[in-house]
N, C-alpha and C. Protein backbone atom coordinates (compact mmCIF):
# COMPACT_ATOMS: atom_id res chain seq x y z
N UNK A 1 88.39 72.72 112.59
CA UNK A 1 89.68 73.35 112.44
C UNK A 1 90.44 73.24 113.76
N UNK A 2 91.65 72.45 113.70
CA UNK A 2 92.65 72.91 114.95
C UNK A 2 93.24 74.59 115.44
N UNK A 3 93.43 73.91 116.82
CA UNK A 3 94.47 75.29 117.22
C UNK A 3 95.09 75.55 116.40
N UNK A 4 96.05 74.85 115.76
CA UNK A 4 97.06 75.64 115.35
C UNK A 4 97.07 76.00 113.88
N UNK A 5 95.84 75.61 113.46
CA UNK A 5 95.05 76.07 112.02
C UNK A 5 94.74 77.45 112.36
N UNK A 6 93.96 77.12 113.18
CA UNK A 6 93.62 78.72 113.51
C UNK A 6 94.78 79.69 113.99
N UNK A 7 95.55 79.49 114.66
CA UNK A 7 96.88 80.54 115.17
C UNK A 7 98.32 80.16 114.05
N UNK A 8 97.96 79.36 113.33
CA UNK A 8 99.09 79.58 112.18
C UNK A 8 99.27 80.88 111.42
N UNK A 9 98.24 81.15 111.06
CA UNK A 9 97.79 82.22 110.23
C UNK A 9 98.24 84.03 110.52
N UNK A 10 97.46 83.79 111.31
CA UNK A 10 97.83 85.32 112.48
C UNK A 10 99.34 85.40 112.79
N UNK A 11 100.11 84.34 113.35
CA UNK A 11 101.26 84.39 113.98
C UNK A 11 102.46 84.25 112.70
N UNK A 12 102.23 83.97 112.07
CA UNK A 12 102.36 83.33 110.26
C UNK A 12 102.86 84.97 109.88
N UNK A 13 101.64 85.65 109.86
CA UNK A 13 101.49 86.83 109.10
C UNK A 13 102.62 88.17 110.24
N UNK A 14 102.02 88.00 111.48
CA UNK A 14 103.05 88.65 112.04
C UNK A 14 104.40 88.80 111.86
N UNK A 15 104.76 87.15 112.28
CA UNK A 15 106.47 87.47 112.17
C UNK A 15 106.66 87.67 110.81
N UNK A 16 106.08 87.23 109.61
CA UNK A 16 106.64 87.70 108.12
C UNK A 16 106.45 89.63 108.08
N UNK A 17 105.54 89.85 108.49
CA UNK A 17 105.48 91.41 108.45
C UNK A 17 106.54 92.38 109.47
N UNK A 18 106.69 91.43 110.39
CA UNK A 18 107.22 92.41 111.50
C UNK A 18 109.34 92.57 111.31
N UNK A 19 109.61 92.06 109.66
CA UNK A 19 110.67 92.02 109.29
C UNK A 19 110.74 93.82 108.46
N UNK A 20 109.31 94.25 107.87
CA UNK A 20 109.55 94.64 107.03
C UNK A 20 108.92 96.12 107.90
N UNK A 21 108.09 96.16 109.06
CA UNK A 21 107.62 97.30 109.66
C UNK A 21 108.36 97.92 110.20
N UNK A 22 109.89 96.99 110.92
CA UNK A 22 111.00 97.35 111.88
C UNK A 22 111.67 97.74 111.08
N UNK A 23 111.95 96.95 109.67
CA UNK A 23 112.85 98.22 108.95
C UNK A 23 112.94 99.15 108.41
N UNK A 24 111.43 99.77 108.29
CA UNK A 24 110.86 100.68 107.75
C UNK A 24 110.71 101.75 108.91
N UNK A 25 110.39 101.48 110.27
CA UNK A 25 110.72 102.90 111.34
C UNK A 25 112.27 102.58 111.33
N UNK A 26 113.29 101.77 110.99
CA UNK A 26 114.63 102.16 111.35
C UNK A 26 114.89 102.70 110.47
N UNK A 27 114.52 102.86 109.15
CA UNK A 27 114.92 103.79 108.29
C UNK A 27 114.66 105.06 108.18
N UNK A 28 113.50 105.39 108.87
CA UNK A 28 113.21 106.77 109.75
C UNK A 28 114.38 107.28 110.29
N UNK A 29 114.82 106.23 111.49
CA UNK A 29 115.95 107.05 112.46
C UNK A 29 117.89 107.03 111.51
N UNK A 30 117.45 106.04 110.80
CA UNK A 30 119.17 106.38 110.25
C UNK A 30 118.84 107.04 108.92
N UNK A 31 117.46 107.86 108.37
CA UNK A 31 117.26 108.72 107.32
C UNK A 31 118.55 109.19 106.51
N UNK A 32 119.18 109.56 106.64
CA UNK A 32 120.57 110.23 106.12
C UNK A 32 121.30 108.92 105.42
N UNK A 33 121.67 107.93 106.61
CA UNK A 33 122.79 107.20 106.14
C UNK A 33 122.32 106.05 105.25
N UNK A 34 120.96 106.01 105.03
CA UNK A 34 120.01 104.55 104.53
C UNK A 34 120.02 105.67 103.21
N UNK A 35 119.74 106.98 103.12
CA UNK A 35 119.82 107.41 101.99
C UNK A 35 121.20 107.16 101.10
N UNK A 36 121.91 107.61 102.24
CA UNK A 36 123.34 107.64 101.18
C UNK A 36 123.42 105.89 100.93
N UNK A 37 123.10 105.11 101.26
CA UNK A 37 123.39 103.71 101.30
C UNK A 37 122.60 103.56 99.62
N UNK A 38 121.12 103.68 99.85
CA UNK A 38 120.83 103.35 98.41
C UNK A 38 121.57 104.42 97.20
N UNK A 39 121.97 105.46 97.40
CA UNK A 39 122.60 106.23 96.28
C UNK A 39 123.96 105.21 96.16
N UNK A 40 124.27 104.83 96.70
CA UNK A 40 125.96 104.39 96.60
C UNK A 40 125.68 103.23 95.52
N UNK A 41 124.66 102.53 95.78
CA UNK A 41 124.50 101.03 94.84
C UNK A 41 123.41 102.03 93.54
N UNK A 42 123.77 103.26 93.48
CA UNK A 42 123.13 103.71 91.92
C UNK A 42 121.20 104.28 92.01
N UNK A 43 120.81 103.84 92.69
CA UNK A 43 119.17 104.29 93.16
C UNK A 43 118.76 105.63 94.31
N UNK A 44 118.32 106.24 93.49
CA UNK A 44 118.37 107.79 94.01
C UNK A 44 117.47 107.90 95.02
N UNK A 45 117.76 108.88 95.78
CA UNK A 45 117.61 109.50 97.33
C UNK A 45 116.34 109.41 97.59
N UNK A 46 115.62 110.11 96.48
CA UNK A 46 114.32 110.19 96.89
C UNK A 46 113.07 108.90 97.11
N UNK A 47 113.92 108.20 96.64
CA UNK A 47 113.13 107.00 96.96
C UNK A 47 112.72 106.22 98.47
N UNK A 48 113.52 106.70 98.72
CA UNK A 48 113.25 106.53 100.34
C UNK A 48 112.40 106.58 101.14
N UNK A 49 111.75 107.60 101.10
CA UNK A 49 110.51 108.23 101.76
C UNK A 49 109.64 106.93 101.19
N UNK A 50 109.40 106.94 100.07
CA UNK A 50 107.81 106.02 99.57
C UNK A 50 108.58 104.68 100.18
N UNK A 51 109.60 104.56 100.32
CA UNK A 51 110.17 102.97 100.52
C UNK A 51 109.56 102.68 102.14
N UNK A 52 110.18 103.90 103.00
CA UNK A 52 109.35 103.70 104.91
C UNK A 52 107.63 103.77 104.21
N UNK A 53 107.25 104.56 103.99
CA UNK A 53 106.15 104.35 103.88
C UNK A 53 104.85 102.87 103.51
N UNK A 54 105.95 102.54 102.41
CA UNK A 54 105.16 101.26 101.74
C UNK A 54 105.56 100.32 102.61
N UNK A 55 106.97 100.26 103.03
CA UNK A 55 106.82 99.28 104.04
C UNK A 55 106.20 98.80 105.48
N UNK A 56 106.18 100.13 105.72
CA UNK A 56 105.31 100.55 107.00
C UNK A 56 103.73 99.87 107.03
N UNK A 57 103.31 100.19 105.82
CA UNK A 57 102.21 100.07 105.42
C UNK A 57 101.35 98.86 105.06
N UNK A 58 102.09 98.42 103.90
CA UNK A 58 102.17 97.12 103.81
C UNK A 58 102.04 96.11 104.89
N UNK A 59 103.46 95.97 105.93
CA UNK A 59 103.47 95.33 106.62
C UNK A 59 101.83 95.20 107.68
N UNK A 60 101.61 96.57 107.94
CA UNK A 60 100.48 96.95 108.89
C UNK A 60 99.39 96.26 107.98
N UNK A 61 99.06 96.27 107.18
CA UNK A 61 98.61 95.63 106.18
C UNK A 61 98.00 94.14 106.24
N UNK A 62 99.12 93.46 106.13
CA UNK A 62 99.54 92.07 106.57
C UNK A 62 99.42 91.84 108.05
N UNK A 63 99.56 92.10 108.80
CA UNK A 63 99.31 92.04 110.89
C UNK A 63 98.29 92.22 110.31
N UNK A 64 97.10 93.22 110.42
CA UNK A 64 95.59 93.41 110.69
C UNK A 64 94.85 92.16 109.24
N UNK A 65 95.83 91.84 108.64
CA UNK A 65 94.70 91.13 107.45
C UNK A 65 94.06 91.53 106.56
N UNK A 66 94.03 93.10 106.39
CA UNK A 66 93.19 93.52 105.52
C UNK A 66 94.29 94.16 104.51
N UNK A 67 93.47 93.58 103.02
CA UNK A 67 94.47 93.51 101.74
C UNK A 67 95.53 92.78 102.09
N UNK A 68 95.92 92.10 102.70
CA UNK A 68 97.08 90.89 102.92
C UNK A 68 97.75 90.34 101.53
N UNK A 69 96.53 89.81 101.16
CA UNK A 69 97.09 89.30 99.56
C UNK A 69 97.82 90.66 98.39
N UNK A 70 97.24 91.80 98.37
CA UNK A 70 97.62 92.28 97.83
C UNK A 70 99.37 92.99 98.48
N UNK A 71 99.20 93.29 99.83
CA UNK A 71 100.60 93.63 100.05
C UNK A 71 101.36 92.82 100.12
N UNK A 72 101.39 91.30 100.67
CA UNK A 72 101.93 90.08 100.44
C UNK A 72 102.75 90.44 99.24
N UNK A 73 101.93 90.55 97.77
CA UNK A 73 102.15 90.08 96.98
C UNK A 73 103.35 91.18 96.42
N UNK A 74 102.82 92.69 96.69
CA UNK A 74 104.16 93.45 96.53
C UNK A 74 105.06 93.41 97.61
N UNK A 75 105.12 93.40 98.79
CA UNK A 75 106.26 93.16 99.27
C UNK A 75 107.31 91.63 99.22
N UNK A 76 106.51 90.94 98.20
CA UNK A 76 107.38 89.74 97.59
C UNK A 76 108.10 89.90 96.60
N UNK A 77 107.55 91.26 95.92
CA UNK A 77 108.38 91.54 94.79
C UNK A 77 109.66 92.64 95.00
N UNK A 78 109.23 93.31 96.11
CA UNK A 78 110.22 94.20 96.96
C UNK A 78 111.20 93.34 97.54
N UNK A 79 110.80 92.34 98.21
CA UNK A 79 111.89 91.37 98.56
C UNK A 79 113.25 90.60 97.32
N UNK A 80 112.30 90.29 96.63
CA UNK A 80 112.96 90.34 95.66
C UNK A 80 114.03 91.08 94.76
N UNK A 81 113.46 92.09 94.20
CA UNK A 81 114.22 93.48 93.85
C UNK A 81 115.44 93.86 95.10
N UNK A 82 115.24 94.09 96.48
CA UNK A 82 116.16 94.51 97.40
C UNK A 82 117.59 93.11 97.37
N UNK A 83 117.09 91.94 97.38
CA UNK A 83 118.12 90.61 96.95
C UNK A 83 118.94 90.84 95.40
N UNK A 84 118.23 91.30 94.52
CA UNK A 84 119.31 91.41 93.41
C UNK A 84 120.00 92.58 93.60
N UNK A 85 119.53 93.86 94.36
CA UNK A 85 120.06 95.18 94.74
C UNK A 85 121.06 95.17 95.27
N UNK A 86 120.30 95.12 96.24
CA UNK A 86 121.97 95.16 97.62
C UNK A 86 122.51 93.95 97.98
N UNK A 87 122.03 92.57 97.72
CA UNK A 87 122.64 91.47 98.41
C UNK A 87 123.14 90.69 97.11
N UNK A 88 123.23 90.80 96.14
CA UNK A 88 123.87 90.01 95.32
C UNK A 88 125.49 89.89 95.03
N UNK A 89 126.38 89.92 96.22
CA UNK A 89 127.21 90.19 95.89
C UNK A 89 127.73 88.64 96.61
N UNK A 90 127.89 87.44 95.94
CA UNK A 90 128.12 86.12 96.54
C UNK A 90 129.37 85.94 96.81
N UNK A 91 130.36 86.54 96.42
CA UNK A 91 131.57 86.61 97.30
C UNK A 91 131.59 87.02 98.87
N UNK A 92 130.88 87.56 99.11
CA UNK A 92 130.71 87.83 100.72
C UNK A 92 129.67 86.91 101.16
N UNK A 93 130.06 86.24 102.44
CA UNK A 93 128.60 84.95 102.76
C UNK A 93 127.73 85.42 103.61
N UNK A 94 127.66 87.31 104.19
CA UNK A 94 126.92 87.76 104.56
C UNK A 94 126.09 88.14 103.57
N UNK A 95 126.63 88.55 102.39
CA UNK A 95 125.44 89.19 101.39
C UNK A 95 124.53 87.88 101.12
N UNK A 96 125.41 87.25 100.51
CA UNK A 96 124.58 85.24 100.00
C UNK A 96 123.53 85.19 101.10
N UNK A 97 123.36 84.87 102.12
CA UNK A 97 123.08 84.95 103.39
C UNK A 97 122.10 85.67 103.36
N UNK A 98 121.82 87.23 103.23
CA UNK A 98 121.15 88.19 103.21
C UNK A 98 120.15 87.93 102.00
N UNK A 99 120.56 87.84 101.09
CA UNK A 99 120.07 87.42 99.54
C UNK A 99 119.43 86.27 99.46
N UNK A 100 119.63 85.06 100.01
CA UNK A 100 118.84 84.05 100.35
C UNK A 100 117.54 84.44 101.35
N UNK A 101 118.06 85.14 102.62
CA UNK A 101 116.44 85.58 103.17
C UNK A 101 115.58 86.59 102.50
N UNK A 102 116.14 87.42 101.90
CA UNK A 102 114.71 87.71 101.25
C UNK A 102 114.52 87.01 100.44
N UNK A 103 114.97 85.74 99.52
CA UNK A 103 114.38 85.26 98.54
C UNK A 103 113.24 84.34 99.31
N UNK A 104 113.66 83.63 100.70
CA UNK A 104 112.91 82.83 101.10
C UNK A 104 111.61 83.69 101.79
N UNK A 105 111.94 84.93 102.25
CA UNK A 105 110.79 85.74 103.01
C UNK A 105 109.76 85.75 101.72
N UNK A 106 109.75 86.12 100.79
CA UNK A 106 109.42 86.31 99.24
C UNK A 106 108.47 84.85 99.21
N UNK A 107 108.91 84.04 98.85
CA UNK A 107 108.61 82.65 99.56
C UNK A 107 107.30 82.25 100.31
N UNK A 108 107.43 82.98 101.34
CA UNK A 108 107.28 82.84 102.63
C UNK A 108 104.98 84.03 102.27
N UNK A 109 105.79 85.18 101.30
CA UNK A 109 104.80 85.89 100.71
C UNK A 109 103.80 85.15 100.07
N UNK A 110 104.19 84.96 99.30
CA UNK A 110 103.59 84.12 97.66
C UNK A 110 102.42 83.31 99.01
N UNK A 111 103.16 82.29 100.12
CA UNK A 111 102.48 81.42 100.39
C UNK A 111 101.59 82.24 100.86
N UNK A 112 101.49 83.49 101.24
CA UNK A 112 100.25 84.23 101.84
C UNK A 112 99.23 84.75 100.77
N UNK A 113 100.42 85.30 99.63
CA UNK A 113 99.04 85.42 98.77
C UNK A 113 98.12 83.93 98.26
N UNK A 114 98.30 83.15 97.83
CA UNK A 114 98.09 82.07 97.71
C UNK A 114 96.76 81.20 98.93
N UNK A 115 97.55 81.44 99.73
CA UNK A 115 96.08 80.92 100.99
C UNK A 115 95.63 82.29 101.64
N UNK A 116 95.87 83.19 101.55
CA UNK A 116 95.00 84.27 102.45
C UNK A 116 95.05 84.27 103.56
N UNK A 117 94.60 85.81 104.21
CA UNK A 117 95.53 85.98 105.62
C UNK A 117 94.69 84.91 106.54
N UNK A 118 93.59 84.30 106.13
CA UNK A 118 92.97 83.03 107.42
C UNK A 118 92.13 83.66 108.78
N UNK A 119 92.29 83.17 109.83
CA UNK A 119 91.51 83.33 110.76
C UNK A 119 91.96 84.79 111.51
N UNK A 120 91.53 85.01 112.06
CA UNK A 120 91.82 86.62 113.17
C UNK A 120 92.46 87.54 112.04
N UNK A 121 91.53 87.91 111.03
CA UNK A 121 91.94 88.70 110.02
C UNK A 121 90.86 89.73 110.12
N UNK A 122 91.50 91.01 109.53
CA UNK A 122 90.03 91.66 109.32
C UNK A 122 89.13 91.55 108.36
N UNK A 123 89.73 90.73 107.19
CA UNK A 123 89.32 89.97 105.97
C UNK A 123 88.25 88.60 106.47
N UNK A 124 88.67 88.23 107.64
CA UNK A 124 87.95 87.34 107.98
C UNK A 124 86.67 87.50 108.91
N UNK A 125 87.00 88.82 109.07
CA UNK A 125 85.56 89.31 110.43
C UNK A 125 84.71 89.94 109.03
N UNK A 126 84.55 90.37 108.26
CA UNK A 126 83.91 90.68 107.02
C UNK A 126 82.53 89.48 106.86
């Protein structure tokens, strides 16, 4: 196995996770206005809380390797769901824009569930 077989994986899994951990403590600190944000597009308040959480989680999830495939696989479908939610609005080329990266982060999932989190996993020290 090459270097970069081996550090694809790890570094792979990081930056795809570290989209979804940062927005999950920033939704901590703007609590209020991320609430009123999802009520405005119709999806109620309380959802919020489990939303930092799962993402938090998940992501942490994905970095350490353990259950990778399984959070991979829901936060591909979260990616998803948040692109027809809030970014489907293709008259604006920030939303298009927005709506295209999570479809490709989503993408980007699948390929993790699919090959598994790989080397420097905790799945892999097992």
């Amino acid at each position: 196995m090459t270097t970069i077989q081996r550090l694809a994986p790890p570094v792979g899994r990081i930056l795809l996770a570290s989209v979804f951990l940062l927005s999950g403590m920033s939704k901590i600190s703007a609590f209020a206005a991320t609430q009123g944000y999802m009520e405005s597009v119709g999806l109620p308040g309380f959802l919020l809380a489990p939303t930092i959480f799962f993402e938090i989680f998940a992501a942490i999830a994905i970095i350490v390797g353990a259950y990778a495939r399984i959070a991979a696989f829901l936060l591909a479908g979260f990616s998803l769901m948040t692109a027809f939610v809030f970014h489907f609005n293709f008259a604006d080329q920030i939303q298009t824009i927005m709506f295209l990266k999570n479809i490709s982060i989503a993408g980007g999932l699948l390929l993790l569930v699919s090959a598994g989190p790989g080397a420097f996993s905790l799945r892999a020290q097992r």
